[in-house]
C-alpha atoms as a PDB file:
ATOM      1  CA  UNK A   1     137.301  56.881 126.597  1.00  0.00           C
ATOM      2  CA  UNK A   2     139.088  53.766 125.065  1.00  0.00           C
ATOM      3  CA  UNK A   3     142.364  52.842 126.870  1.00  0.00           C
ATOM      4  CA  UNK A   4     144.979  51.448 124.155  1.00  0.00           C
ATOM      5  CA  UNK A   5     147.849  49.276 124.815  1.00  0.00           C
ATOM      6  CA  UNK A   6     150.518  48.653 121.600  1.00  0.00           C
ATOM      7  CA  UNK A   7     153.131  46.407 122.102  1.00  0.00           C
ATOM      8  CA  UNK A   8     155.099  44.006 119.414  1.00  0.00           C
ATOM      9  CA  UNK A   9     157.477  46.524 118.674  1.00  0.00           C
ATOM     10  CA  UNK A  10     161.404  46.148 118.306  1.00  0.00           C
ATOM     11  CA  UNK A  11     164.331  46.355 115.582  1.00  0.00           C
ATOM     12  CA  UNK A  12     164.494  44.010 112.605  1.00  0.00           C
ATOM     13  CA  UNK A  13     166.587  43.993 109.638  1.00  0.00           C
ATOM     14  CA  UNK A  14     165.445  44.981 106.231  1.00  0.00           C
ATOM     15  CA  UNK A  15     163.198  42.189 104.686  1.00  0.00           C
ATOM     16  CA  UNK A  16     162.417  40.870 108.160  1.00  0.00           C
ATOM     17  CA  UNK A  17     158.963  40.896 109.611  1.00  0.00           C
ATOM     18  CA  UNK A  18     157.324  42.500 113.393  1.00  0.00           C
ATOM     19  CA  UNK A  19     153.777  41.283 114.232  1.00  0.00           C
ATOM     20  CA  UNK A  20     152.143  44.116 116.726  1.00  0.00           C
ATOM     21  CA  UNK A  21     148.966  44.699 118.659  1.00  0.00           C
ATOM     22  CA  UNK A  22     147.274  46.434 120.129  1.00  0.00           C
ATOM     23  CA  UNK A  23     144.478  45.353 123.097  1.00  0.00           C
ATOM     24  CA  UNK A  24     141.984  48.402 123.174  1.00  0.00           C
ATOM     25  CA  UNK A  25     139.355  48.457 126.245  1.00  0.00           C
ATOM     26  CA  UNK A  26     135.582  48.614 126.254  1.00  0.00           C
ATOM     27  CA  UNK A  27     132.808  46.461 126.342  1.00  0.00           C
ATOM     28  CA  UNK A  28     131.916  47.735 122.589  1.00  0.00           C
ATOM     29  CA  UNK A  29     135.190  47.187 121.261  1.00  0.00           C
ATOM     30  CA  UNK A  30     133.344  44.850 118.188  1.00  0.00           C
ATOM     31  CA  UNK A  31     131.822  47.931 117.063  1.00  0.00           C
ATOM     32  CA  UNK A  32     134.946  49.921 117.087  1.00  0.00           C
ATOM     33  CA  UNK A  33     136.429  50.155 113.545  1.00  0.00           C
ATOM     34  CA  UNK A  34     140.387  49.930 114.604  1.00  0.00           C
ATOM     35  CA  UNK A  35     143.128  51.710 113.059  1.00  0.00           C
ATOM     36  CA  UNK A  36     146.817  51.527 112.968  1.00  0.00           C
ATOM     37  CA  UNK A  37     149.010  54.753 112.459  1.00  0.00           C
ATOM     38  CA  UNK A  38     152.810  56.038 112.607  1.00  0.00           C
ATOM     39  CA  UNK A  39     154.615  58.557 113.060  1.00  0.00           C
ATOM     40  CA  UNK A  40     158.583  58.955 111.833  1.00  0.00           C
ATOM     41  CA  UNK A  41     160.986  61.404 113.771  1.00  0.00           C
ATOM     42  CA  UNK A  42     160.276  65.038 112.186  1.00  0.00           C
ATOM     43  CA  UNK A  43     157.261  63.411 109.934  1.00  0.00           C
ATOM     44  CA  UNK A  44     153.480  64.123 110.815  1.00  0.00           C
ATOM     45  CA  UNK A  45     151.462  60.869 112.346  1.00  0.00           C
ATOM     46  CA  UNK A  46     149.929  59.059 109.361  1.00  0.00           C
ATOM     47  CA  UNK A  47     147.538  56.208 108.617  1.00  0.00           C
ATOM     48  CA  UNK A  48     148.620  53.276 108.180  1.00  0.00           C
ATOM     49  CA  UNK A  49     145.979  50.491 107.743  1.00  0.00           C
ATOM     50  CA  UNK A  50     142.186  50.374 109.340  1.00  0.00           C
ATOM     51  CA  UNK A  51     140.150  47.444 109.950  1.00  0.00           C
ATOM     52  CA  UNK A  52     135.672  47.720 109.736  1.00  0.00           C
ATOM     53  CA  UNK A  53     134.705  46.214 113.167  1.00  0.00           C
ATOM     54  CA  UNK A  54     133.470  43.138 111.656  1.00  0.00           C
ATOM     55  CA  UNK A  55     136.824  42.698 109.564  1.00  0.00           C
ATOM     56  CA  UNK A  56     135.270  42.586 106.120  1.00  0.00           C
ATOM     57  CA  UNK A  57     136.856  45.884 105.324  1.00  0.00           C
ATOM     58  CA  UNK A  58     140.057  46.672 105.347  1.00  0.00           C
ATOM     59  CA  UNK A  59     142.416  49.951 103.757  1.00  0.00           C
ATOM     60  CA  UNK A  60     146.031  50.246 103.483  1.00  0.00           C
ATOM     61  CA  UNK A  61     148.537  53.318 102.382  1.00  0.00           C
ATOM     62  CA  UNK A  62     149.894  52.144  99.130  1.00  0.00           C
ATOM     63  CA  UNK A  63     153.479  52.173 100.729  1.00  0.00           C
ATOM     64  CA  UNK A  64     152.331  49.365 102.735  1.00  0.00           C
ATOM     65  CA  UNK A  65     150.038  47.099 100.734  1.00  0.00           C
ATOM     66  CA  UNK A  66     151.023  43.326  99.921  1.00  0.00           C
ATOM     67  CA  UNK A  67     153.447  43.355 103.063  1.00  0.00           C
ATOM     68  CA  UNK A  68     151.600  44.376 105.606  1.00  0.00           C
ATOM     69  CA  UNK A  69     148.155  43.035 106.884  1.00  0.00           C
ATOM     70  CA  UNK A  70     145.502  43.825 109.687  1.00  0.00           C
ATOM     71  CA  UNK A  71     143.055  41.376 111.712  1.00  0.00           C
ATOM     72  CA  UNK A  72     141.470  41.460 114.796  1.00  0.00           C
ATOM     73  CA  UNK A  73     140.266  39.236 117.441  1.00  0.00           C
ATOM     74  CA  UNK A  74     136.776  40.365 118.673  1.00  0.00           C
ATOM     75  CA  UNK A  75     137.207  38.157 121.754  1.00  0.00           C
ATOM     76  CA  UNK A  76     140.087  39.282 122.544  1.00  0.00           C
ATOM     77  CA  UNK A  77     139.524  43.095 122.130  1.00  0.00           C
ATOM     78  CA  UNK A  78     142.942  43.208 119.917  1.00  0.00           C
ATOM     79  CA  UNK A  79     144.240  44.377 116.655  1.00  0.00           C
ATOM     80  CA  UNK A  80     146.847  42.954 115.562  1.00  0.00           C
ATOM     81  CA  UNK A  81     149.412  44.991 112.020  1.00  0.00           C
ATOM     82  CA  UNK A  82     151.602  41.692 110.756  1.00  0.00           C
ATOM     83  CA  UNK A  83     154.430  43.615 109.078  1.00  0.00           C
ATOM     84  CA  UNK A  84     156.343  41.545 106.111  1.00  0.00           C
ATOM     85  CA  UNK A  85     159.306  43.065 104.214  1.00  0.00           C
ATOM     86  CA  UNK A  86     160.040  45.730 106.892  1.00  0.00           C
ATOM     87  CA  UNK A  87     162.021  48.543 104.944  1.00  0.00           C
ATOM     88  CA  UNK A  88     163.983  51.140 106.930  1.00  0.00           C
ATOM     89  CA  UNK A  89     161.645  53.834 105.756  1.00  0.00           C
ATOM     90  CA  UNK A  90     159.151  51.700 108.067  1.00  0.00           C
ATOM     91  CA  UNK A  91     161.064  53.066 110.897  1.00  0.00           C
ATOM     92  CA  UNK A  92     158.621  54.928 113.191  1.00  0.00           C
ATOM     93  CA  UNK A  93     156.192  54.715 116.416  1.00  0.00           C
ATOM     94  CA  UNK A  94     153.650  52.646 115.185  1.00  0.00           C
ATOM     95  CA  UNK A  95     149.828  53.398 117.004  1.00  0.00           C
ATOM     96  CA  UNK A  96     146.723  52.076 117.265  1.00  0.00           C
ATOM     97  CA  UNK A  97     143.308  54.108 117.775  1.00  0.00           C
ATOM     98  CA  UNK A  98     139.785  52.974 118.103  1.00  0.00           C
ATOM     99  CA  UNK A  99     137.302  54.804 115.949  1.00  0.00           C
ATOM    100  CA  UNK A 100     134.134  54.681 118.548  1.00  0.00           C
ATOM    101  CA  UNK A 101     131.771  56.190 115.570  1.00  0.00           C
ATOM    102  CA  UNK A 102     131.804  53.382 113.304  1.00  0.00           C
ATOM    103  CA  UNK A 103     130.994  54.850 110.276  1.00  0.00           C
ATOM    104  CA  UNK A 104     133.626  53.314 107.776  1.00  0.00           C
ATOM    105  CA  UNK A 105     132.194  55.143 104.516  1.00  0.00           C
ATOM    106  CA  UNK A 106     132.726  58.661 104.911  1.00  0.00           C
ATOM    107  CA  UNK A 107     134.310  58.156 108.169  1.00  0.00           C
ATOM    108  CA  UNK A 108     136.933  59.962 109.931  1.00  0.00           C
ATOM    109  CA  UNK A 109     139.058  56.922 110.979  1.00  0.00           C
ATOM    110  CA  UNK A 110     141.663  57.477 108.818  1.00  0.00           C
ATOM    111  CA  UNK A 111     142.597  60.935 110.096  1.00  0.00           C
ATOM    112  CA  UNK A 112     144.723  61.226 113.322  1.00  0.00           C
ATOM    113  CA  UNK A 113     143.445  64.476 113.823  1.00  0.00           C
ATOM    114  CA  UNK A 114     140.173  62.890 114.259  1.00  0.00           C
ATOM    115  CA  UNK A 115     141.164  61.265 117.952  1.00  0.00           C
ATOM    116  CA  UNK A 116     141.858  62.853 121.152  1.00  0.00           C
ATOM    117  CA  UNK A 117     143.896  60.697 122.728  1.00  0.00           C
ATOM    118  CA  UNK A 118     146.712  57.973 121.695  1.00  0.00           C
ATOM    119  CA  UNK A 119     148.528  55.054 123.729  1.00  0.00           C
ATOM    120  CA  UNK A 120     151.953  54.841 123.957  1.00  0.00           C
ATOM    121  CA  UNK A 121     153.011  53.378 121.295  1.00  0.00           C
ATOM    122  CA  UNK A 122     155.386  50.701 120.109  1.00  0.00           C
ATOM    123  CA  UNK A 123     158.930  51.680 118.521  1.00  0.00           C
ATOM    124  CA  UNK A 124     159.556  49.924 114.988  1.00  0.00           C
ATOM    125  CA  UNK A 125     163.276  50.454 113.862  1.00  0.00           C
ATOM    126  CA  UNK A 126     164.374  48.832 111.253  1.00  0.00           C
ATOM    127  CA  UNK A 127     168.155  48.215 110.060  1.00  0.00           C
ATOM    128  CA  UNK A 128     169.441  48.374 106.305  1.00  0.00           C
END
């Protein structure tokens, strides 16, 4: 089982940006294709943005692309979601999750129903 630790979170003001990570354990982690999701108070978790293990693929929700970005550091078994022009609807807990299968095509990453377990989390709140 992959242990996940998010962290980055914190309150901003509209426009402002939050960089977040996410350090994920595991001696495989460069085969892990990584995910970020969120989850708003009385909303259901939902993707965000997913990263292929060797970063050459990347997806975003559409409410998200051109202001917010994914990369990873291999080396340093992190993820990392730079978040640009933070709007309040961006308020949420923001996760990551570790997709151990690696299939990106066809692939279940995408789908928080597909894991079993979730860190924390990190708290994004952002002001109007």
């Amino acid at each position: 089982q992959v242990q996940l630790v998010e962290s980055g979170g914190g309150l901003a003001q509209a426009g402002g940006s939050l960089r977040l990570s996410c350090t994920a354990s595991g001696r495989t982690f460069t085969r892990y294709i990584m995910a970020w999701f969120r989850q708003a108070p009385g909303k259901e978790r939902e993707f965000v943005a997913g990263m292929s293990w060797s970063g050459g693929k990347t997806s975003y929700i559409d409410s998200v692309k051109d202001r917010f970005t994914i990369s990873r550091d291999n080396a340093k078994n992190t993820v990392y979601l730079q978040m640009n022009s933070l709007k309040p609807e961006d308020t949420a807990v923001y996760y990551c999750n570790a997709d151990t299968d690696g299939v990106w095509y066809g692939g279940s990453w995408n789908d928080p129903g597909h894991f079993r377990s979730w860190g924390q989390g990190t708290q994004v709140t952002v002001s109007s």
